[in-house]
Protein backbone atom coordinates (compact mmCIF):
# COMPACT_ATOMS: atom_id res chain seq x y z
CA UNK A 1 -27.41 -1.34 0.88
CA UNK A 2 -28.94 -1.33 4.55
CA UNK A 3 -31.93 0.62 4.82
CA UNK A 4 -34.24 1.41 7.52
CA UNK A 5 -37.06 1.06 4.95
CA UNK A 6 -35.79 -2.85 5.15
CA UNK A 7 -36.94 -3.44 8.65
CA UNK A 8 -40.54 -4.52 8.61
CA UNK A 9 -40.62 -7.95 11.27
CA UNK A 10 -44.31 -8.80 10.76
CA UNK A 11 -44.87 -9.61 14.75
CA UNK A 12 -47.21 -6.94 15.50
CA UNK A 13 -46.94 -4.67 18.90
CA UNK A 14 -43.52 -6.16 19.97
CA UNK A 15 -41.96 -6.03 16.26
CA UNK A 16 -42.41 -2.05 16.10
CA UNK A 17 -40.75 -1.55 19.75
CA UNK A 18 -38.07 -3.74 18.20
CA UNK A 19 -37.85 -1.72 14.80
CA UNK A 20 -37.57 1.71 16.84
CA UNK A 21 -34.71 0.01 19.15
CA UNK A 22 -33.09 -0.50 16.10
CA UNK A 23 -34.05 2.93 14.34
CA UNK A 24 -32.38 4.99 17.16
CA UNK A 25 -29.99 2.94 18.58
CA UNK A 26 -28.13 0.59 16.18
CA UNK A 27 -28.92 1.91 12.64
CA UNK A 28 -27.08 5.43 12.95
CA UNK A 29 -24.00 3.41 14.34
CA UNK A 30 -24.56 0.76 10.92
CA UNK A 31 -24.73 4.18 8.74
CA UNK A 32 -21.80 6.22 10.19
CA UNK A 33 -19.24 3.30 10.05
CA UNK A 34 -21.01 3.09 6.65
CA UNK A 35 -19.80 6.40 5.61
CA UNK A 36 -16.77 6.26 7.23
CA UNK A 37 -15.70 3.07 4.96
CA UNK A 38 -16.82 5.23 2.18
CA UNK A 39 -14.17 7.65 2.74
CA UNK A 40 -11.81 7.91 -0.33
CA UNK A 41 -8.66 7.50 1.85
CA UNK A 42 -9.82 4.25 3.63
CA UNK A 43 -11.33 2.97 0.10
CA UNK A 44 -7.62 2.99 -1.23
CA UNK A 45 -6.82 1.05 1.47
CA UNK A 46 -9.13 -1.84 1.89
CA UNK A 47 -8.86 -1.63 -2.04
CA UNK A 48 -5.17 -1.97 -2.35
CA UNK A 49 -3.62 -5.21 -4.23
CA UNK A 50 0.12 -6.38 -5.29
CA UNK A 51 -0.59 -6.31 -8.86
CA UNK A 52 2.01 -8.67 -10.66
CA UNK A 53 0.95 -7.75 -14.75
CA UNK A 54 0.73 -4.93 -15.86
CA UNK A 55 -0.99 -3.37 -19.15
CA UNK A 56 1.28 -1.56 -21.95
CA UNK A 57 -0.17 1.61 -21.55
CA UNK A 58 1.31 4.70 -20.33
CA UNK A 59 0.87 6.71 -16.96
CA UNK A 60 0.02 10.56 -17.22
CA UNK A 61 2.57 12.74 -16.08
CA UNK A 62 0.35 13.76 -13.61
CA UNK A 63 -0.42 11.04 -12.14
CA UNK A 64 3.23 9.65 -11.79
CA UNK A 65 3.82 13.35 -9.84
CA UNK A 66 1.00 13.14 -7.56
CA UNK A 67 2.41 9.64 -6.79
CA UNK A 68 5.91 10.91 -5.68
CA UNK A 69 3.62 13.76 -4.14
CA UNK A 70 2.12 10.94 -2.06
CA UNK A 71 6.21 9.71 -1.20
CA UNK A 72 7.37 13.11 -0.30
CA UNK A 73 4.73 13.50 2.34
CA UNK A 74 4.94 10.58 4.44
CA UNK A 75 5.92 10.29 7.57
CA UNK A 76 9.82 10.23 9.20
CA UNK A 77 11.46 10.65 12.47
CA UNK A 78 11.88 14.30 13.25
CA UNK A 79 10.61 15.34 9.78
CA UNK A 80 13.91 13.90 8.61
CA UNK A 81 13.02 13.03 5.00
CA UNK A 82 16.04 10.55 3.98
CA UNK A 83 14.32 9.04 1.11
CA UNK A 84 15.13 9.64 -2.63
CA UNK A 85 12.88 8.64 -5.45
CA UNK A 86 14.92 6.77 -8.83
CA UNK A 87 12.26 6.60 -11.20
CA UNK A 88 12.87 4.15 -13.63
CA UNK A 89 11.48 3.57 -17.38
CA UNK A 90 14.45 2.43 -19.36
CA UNK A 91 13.20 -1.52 -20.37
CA UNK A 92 17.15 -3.04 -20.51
CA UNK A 93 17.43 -1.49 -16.53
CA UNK A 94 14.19 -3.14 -15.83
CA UNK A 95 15.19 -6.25 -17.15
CA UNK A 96 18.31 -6.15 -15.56
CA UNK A 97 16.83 -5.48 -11.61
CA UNK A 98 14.09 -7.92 -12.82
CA UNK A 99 16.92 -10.94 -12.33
CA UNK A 100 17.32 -9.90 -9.07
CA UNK A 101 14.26 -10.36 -8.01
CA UNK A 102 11.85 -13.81 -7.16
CA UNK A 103 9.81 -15.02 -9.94
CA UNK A 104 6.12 -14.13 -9.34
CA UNK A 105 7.88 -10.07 -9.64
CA UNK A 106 9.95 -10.44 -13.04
CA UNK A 107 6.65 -9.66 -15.33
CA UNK A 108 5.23 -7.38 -13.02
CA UNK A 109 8.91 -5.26 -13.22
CA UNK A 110 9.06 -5.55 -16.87
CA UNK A 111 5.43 -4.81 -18.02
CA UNK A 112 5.33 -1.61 -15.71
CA UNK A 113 5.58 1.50 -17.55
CA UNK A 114 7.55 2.97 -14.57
CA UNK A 115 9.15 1.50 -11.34
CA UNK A 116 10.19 3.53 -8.64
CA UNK A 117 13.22 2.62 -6.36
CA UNK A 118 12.69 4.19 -2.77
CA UNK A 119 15.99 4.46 -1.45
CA UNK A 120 16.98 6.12 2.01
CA UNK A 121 20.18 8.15 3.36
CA UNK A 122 20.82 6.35 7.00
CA UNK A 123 22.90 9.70 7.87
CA UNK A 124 19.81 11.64 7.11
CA UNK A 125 17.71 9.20 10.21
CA UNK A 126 19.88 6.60 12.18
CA UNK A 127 17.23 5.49 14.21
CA UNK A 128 14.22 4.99 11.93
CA UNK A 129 15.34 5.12 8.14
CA UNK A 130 13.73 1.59 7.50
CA UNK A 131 10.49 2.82 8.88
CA UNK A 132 10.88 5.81 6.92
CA UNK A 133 11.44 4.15 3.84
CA UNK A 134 8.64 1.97 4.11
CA UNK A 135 5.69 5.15 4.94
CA UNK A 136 6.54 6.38 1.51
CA UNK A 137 6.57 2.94 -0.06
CA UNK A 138 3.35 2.85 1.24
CA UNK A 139 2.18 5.97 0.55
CA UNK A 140 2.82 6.08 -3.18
CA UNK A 141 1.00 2.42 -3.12
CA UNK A 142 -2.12 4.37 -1.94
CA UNK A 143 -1.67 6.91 -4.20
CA UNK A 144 -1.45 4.77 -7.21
CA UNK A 145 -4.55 2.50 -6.27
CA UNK A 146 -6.62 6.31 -5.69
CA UNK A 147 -6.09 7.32 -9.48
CA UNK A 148 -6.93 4.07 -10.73
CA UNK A 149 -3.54 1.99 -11.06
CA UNK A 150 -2.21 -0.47 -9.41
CA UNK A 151 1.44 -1.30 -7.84
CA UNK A 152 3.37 -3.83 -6.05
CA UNK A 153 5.98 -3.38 -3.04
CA UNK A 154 8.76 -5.27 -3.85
CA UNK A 155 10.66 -5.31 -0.68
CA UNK A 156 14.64 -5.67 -1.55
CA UNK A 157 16.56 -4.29 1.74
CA UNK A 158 18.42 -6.96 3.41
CA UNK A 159 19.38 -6.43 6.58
CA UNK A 160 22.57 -7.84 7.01
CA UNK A 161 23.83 -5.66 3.65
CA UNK A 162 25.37 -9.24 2.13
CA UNK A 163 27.12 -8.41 -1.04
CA UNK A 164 25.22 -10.86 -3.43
CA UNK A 165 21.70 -9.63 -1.73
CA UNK A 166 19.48 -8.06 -4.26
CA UNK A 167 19.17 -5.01 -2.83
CA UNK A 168 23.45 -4.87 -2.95
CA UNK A 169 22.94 -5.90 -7.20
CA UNK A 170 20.19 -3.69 -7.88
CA UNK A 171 22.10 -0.43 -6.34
CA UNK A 172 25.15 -1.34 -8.49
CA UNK A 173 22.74 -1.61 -11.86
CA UNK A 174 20.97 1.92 -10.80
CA UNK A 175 24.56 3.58 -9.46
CA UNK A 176 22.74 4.13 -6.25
CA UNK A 177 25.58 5.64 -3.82
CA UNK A 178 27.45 3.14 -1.51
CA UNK A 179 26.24 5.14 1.98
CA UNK A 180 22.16 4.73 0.71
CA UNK A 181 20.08 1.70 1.56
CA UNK A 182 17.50 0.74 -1.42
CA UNK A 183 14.18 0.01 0.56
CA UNK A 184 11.91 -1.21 -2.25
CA UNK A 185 10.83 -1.27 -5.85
CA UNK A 186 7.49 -0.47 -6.73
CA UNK A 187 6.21 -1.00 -10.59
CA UNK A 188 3.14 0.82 -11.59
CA UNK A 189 0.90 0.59 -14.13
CA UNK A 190 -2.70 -0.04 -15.26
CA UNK A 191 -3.55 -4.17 -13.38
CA UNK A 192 -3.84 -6.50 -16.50
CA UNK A 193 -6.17 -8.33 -13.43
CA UNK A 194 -6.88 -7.68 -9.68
CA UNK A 195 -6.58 -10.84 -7.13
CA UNK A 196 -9.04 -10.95 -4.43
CA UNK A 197 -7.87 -11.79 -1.00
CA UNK A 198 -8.95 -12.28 2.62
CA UNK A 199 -8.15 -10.66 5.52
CA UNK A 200 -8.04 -11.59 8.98
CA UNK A 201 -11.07 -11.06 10.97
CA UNK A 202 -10.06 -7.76 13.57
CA UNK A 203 -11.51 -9.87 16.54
CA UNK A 204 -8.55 -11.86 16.19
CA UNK A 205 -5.97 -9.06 15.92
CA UNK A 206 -7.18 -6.66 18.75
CA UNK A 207 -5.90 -6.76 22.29
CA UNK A 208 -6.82 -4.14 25.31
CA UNK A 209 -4.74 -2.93 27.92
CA UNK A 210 -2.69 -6.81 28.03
CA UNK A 211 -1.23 -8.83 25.20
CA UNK A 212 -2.73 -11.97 26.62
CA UNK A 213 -6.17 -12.75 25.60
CA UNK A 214 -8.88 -13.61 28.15
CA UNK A 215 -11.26 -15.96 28.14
């Protein structure tokens, strides 16, 4: 970790102007976004992975209702709340919705002690149910990677609502009602591993005021 402690240039006179530049000016800016990336909410999500194995073992009860805690209090149009949480745990339905699904997902589906199908009532939101859907996808994610487990969206809603689409097989295997959309299955669990992977550098995802970059 950074320190001030670490700053010794060994130039003499100009070297200790330098070192108090950088005690009063950039070092508190180094140690608040320091703190700030310490923060247990923004630590869940730089930490975040699609895990695809999972372990056998079981999630407390406590845990799996702080998750749908998590779900319950995301974010909708007008405070709508369309979405409705299937929780499923019965291995023959898992292996059933797992052939539904592309191949890196199948183990992930099956290992997971639980899987939970966000589904959404378009009545409920016209306008913004996919959005909707997706905030407490995301949510429960977060929650999951906070107390220690790990989860993968598995993003099923197709669009056009084609009859052989997954998200069209999987509703008939869970009796989902006709009139609700199915937004995603996520399987949870304790990760079996944890991939590491790169993100984009924010210089190269920022814009001010115009789309266009300037050079």
């Amino acid at each position: 970790m950074f320190s001030a402690d670490h700053i010794n240039f060994g130039f003499g006179h100009n070297a200790s102007l330098l070192k108090f530049f950088i005690l009063d000016n950039i070092y508190p800016l180094y140690k608040i976004v320091g703190d700030i990336m310490t923060n247990s909410v923004l630590k869940a999500i730089r930490d975040r992975r699609s895990v695809r194995r999972f372990e056998t073992a079981s999630i407390e009860e406590e845990k799996i209702q702080a998750i749908l805690e998590a779900g319950r209090w995301a974010p909708s149009w007008l405070n709508r709340q369309p979405w409705r949480f299937l929780i499923i745990t019965d291995q023959n339905l898992k292996q059933r919705i797992s052939e539904s699904v592309p191949v890196i997902f199948i183990m992930g589906l099956k290992e997971a002690p639980i899987c939970i199908a966000v589904c959404v009532e378009p009545k409920e939101d016209p306008y913004h149910f996919i959005e909707d859907g997706a905030a407490a996808t995301q949510n429960m994610a977060l929650a999951a990677q906070s107390l220690g487990l790990g989860s993968c969206w598995i993003g099923v809603f197709n669009l056009k609502d084609e009859k052989d689409s997954a998200e069209k097989k999987m509703k008939e295997i869970l009796n989902i009602p006709k009139t609700y959309r199915l937004i995603s299955i996520l399987p949870i669990g304790v990760p079996k591993y944890v991939e590491e992977k790169k993100r984009k550098e924010l210089s190269q995802l920022i814009y001010h005021n115009n789309f266009q970059k300037t050079t």
